[in-house]
N, C-alpha and C. Protein backbone atom coordinates (compact mmCIF):
# COMPACT_ATOMS: atom_id res chain seq x y z
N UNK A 1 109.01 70.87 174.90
CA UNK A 1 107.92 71.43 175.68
C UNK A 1 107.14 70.30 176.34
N UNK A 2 106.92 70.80 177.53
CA UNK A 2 106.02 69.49 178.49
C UNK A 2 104.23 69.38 177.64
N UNK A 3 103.86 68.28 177.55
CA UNK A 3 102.59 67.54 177.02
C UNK A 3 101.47 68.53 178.02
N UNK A 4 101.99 68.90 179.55
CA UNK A 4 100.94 68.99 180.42
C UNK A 4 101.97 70.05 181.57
N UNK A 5 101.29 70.95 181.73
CA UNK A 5 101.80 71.87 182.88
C UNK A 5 100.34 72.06 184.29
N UNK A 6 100.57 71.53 185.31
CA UNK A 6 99.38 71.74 186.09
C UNK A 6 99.73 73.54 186.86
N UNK A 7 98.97 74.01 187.44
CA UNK A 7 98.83 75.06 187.89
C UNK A 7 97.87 75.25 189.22
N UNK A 8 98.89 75.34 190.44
CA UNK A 8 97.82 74.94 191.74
C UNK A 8 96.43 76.16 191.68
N UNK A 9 96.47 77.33 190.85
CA UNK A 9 95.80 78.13 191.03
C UNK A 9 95.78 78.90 189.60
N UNK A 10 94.19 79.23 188.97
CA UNK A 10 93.83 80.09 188.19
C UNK A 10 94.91 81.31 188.03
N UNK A 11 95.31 81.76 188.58
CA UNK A 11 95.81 82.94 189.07
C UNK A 11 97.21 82.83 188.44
N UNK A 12 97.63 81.91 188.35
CA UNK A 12 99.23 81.72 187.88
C UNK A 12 99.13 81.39 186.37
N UNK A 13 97.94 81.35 185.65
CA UNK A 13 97.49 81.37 184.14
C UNK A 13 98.26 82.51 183.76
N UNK A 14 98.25 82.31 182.37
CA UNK A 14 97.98 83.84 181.69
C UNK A 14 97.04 84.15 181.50
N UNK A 15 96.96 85.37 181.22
CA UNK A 15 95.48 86.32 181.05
C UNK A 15 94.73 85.87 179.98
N UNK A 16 95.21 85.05 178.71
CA UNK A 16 94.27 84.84 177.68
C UNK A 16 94.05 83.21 178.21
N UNK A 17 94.67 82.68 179.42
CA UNK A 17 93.82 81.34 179.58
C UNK A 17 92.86 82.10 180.53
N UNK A 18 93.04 82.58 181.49
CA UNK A 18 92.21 83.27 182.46
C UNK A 18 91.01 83.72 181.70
N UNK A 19 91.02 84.37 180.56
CA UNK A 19 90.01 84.94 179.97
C UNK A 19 88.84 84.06 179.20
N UNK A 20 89.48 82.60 178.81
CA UNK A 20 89.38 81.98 178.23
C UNK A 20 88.44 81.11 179.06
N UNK A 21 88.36 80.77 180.10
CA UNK A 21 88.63 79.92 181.25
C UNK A 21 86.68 80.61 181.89
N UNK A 22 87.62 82.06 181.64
CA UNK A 22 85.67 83.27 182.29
C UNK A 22 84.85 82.71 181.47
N UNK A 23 85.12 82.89 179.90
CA UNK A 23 84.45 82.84 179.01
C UNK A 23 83.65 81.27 178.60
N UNK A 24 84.27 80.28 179.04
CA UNK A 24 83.65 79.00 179.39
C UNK A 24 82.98 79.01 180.78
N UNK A 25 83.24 79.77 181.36
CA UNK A 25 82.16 79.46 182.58
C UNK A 25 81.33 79.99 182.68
N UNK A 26 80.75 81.46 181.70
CA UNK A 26 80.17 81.99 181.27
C UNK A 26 79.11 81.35 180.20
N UNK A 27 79.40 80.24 179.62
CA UNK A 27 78.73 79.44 178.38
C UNK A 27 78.07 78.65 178.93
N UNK A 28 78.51 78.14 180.39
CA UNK A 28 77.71 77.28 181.53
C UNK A 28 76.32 77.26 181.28
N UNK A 29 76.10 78.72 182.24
CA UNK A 29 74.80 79.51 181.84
C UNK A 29 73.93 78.42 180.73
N UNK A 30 74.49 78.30 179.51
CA UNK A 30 73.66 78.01 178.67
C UNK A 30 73.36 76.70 178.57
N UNK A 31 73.76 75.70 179.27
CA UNK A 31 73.52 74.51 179.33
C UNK A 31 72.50 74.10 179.91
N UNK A 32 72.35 73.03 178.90
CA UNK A 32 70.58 72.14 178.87
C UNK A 32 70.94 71.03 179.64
N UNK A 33 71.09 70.77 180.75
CA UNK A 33 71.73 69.94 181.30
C UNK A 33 70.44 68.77 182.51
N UNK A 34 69.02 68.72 182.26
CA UNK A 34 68.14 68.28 183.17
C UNK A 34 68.24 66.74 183.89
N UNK A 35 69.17 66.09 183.03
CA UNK A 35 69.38 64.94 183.45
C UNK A 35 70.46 64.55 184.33
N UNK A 36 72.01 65.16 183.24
CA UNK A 36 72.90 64.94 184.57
C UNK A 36 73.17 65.76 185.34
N UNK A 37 72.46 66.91 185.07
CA UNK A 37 72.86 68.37 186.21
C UNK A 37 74.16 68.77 186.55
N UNK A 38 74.57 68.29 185.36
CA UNK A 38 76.08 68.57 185.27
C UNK A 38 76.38 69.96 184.06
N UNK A 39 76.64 70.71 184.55
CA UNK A 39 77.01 71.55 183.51
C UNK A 39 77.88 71.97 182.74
N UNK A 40 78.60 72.04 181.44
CA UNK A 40 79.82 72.45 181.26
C UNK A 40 79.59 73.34 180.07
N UNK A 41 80.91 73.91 180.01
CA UNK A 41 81.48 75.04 179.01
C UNK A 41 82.50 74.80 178.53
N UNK A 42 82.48 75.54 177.33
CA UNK A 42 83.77 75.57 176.77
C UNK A 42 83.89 77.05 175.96
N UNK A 43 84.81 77.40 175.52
CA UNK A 43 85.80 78.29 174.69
C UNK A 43 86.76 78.31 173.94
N UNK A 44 86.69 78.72 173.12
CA UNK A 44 87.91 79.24 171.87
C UNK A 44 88.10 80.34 171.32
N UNK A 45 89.51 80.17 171.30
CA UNK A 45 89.76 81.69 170.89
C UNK A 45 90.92 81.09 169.82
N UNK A 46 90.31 82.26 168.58
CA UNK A 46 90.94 81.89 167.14
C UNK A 46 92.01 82.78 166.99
N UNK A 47 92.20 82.39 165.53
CA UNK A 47 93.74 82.98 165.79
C UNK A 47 93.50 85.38 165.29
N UNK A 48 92.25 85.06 164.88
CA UNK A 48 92.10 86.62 164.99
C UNK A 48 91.40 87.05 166.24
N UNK A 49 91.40 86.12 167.46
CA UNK A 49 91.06 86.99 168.95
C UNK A 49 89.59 86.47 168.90
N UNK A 50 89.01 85.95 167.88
CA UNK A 50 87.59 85.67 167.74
C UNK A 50 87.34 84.46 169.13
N UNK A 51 86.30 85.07 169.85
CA UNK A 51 85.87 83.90 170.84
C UNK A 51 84.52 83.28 170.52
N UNK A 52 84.48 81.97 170.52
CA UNK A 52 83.23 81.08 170.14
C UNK A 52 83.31 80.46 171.50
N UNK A 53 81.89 80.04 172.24
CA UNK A 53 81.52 79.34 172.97
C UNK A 53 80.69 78.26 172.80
N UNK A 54 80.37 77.32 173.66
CA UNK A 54 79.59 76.18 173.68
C UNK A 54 78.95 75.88 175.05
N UNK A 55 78.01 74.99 175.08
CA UNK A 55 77.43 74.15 176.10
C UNK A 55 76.84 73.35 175.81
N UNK A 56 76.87 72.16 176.98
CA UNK A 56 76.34 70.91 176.93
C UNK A 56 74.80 71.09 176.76
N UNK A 57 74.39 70.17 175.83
CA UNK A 57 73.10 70.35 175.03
C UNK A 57 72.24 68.53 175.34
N UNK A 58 72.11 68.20 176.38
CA UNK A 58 71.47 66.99 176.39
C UNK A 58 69.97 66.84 175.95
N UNK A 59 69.37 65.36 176.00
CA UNK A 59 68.41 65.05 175.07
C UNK A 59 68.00 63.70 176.04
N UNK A 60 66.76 63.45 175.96
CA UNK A 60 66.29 62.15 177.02
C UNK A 60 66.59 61.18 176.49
N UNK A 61 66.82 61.04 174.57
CA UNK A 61 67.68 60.40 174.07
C UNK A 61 68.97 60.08 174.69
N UNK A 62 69.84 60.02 175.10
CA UNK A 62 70.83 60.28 175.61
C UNK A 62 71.99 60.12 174.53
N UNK A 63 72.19 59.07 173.36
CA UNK A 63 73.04 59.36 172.60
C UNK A 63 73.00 60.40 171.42
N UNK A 64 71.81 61.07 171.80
CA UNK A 64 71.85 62.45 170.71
C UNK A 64 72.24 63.65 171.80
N UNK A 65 72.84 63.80 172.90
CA UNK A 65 73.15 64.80 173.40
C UNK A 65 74.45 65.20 172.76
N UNK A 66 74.88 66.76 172.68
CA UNK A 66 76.17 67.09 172.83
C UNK A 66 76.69 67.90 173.80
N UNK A 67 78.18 67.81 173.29
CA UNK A 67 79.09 67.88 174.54
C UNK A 67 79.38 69.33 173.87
N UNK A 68 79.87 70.48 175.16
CA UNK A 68 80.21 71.76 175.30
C UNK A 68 81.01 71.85 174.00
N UNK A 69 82.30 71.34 173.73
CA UNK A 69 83.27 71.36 173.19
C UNK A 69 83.14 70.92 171.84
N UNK A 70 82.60 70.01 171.50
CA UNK A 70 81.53 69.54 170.07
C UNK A 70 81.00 70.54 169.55
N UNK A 71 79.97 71.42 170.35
CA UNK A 71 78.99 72.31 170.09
C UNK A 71 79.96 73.48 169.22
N UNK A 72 81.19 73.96 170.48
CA UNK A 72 81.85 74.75 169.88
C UNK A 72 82.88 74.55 168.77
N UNK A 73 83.29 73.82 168.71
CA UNK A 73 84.17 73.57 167.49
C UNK A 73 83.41 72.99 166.13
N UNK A 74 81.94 72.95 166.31
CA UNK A 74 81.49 73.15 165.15
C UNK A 74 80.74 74.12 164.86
N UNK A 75 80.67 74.99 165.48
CA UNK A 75 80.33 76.70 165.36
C UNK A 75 81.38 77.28 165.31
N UNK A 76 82.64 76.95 165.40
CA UNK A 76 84.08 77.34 164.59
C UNK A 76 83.77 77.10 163.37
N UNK A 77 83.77 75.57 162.96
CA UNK A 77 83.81 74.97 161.82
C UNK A 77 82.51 75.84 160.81
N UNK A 78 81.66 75.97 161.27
CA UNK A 78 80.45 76.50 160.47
C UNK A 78 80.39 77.85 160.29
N UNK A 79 80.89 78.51 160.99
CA UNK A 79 80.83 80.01 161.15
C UNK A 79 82.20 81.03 160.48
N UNK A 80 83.40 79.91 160.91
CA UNK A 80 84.61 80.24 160.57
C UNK A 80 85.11 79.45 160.42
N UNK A 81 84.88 78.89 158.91
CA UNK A 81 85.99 77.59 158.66
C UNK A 81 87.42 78.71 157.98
N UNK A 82 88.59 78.06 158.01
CA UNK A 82 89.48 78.44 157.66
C UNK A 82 90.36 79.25 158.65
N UNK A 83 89.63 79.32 159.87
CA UNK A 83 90.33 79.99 160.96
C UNK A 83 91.05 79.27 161.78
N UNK A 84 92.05 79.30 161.92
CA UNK A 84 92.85 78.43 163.09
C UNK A 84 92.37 78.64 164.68
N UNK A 85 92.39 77.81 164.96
CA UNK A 85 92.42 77.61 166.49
C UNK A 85 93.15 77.74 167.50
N UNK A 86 93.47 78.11 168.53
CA UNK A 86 94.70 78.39 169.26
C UNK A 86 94.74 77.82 170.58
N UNK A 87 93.48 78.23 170.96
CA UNK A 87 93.48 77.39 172.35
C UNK A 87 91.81 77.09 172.35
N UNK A 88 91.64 76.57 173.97
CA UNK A 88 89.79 75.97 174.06
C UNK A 88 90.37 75.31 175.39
N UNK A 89 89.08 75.86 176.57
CA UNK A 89 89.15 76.02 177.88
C UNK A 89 88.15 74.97 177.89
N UNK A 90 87.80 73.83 178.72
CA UNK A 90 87.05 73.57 179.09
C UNK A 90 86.50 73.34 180.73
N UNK A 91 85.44 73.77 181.43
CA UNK A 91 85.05 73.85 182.56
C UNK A 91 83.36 73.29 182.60
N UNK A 92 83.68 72.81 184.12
CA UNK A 92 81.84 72.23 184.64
C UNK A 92 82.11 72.34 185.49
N UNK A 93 80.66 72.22 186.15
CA UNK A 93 80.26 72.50 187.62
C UNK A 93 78.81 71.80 187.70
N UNK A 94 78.35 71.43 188.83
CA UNK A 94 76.95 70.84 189.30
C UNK A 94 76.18 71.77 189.41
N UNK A 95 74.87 71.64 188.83
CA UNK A 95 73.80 72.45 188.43
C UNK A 95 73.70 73.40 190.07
N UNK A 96 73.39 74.60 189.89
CA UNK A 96 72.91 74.88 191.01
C UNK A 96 74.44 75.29 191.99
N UNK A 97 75.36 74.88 191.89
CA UNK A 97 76.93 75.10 192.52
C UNK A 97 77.29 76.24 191.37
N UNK A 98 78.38 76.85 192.47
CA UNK A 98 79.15 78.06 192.01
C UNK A 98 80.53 77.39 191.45
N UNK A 99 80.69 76.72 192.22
CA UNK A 99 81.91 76.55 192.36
C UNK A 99 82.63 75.45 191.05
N UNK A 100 83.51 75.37 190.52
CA UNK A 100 83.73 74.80 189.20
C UNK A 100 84.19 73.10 189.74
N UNK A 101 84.18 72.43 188.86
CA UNK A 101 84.70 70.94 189.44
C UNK A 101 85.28 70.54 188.36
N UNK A 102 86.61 69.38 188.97
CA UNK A 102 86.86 69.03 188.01
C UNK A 102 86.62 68.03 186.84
N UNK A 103 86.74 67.74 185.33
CA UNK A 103 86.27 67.68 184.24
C UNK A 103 87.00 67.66 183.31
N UNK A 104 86.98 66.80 182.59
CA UNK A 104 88.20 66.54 181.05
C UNK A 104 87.18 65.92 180.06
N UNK A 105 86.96 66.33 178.76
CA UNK A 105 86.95 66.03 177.91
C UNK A 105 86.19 64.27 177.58
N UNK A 106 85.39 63.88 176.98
CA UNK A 106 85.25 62.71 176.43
C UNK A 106 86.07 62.57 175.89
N UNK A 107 86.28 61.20 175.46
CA UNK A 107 86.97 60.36 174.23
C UNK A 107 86.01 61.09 173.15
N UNK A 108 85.13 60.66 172.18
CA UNK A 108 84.06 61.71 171.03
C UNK A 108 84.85 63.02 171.41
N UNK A 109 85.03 63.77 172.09
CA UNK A 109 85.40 65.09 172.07
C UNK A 109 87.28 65.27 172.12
N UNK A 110 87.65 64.35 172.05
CA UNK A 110 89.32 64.44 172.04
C UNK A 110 89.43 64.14 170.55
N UNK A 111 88.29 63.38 170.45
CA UNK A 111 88.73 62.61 168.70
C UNK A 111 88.29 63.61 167.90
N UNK A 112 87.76 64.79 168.26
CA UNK A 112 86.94 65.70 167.08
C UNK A 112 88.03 66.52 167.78
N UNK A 113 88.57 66.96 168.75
CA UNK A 113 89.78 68.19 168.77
C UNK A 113 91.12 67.68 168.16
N UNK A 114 90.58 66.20 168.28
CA UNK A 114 92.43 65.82 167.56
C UNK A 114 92.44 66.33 165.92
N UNK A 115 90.74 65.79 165.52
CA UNK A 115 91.30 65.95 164.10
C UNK A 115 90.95 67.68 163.37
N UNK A 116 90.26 68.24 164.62
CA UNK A 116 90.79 69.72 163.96
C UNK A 116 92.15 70.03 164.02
N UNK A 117 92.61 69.54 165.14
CA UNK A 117 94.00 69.95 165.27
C UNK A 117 94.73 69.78 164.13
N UNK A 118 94.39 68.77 163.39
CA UNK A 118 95.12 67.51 162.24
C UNK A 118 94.72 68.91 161.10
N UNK A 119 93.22 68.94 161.08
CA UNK A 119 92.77 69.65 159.73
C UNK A 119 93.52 71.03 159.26
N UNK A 120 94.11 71.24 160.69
CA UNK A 120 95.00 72.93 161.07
C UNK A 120 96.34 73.24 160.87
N UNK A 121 96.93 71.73 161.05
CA UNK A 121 98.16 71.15 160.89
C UNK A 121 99.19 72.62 161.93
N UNK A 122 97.84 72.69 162.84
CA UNK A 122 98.91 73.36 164.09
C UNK A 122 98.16 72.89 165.75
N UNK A 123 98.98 72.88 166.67
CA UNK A 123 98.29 72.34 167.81
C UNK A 123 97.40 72.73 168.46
N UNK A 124 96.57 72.78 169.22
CA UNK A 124 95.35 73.72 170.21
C UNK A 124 95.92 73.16 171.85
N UNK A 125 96.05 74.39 171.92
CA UNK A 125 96.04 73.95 173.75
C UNK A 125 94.94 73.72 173.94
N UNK A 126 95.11 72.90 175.32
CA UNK A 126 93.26 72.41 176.25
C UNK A 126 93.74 72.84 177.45
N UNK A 127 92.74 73.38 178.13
CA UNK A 127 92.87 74.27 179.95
C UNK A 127 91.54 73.27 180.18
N UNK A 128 91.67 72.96 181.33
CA UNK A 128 90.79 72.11 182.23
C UNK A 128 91.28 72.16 183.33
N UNK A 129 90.44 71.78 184.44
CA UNK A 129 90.42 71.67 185.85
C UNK A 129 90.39 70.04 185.70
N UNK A 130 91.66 69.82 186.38
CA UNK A 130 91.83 68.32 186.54
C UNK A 130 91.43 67.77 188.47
N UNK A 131 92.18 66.81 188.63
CA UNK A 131 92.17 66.75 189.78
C UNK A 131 92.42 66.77 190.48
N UNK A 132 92.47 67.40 191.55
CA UNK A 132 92.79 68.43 193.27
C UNK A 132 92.67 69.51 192.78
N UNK A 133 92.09 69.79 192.01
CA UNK A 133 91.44 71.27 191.96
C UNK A 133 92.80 71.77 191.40
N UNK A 134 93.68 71.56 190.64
CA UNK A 134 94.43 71.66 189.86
C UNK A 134 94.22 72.26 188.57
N UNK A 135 94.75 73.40 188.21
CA UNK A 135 94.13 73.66 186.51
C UNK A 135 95.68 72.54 185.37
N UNK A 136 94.86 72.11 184.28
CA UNK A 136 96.22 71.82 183.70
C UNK A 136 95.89 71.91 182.16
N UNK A 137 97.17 72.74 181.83
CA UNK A 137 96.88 72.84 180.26
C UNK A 137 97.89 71.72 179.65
N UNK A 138 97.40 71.61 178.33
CA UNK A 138 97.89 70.30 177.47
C UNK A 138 98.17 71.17 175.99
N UNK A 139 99.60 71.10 175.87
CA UNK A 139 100.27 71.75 174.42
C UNK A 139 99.33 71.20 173.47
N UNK A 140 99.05 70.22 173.07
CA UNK A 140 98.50 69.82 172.17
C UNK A 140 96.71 68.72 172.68
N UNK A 141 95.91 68.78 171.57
CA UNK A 141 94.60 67.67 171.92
C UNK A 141 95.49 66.68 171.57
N UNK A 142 96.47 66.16 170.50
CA UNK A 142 97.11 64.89 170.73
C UNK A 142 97.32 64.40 172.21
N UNK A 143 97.84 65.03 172.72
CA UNK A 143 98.31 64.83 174.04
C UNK A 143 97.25 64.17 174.63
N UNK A 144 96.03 64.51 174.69
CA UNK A 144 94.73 63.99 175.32
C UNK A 144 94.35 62.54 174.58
N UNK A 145 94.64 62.25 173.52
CA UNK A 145 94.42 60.89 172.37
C UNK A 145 95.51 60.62 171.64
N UNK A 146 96.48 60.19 172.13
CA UNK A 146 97.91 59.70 171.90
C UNK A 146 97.36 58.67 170.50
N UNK A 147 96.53 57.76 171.22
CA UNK A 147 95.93 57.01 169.52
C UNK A 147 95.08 56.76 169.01
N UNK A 148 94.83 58.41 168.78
CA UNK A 148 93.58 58.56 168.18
C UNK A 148 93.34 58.19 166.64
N UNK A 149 92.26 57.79 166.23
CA UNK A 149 91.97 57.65 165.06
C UNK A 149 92.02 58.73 164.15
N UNK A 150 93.10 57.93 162.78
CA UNK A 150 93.81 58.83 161.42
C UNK A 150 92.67 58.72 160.62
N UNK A 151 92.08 59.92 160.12
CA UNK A 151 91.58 59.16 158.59
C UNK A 151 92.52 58.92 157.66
N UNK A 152 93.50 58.97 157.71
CA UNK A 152 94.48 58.09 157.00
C UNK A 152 94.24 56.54 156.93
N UNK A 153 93.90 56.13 157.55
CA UNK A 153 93.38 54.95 157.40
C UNK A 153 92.50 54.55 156.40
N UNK A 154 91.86 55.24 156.35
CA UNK A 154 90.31 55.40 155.11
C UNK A 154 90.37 55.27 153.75
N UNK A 155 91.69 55.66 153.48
CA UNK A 155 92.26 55.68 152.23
C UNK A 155 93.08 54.75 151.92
């Protein structure tokens, strides 16, 4: 299976990325975003259909802000630990714009999807809008942090 499939258009998704995809741009909305006026979302959908959302939560602090995808995968983690994960959409757009832009993931936010992925010992797709306005999903968050940090190491 390919690491990465791009998709010139929403439309050629399937319906549970499509849905997935609403439902992060829908979480937009909720972003505290006054500084970079950047907004983003995210989504997950578990393995019983359960959808959790997120948004970017900034702070004038700036290293106490969090990221969409943080937010939500630890309102997985807190709400529904023991639930697998299946997929998680992420989308942004500029405060005030309709229109979505493209947006991938931090490093902090690949390293916390890698190691749920790890904790699940099954993969999570990622949907994002890459660039040329391209959607592209990724079989696995490995795929996004090829070398990411093991806590295997720790031990």
């Amino acid at each position: 299976m390919n690491e990465f499939i791009t998709y010139n258009n929403i439309e050629d998704l399937d319906s549970e990325s499509k849905y997935l995809i609403h439902k992060a741009k829908e979480a937009t909305a909720h972003s505290y975003s006054p500084y970079s006026k950047f907004c983003v979302g995210s989504a997950i959908i578990l393995e019983d259909g359960t959808v959790i959302t997120g948004s970017n939560q900034e702070n004038a602090s700036y290293p106490l802000c969090m990221c969409a995808e943080r937010v939500a995968l630890y309102a997985v983690a807190s709400q529904f630990p023991g639930k697998r994960i299946i997929k998680m959409a992420v989308v942004a757009h500029k405060k005030n714009h309709k229109e979505l832009a493209p947006g991938s993931s931090c490093g902090a936010c690949r390293q916390v999807m890698l190691e749920f992925e790890q904790r699940q010992h099954n993969p999570i797709e990622v949907i994002m809008l890459g660039p040329g306005e391209k959607w592209v999903k990724c079989s696995s968050a490995r795929s996004l942090l090829p070398f990411g940090f093991d806590g295997k190491v720790l031990h």
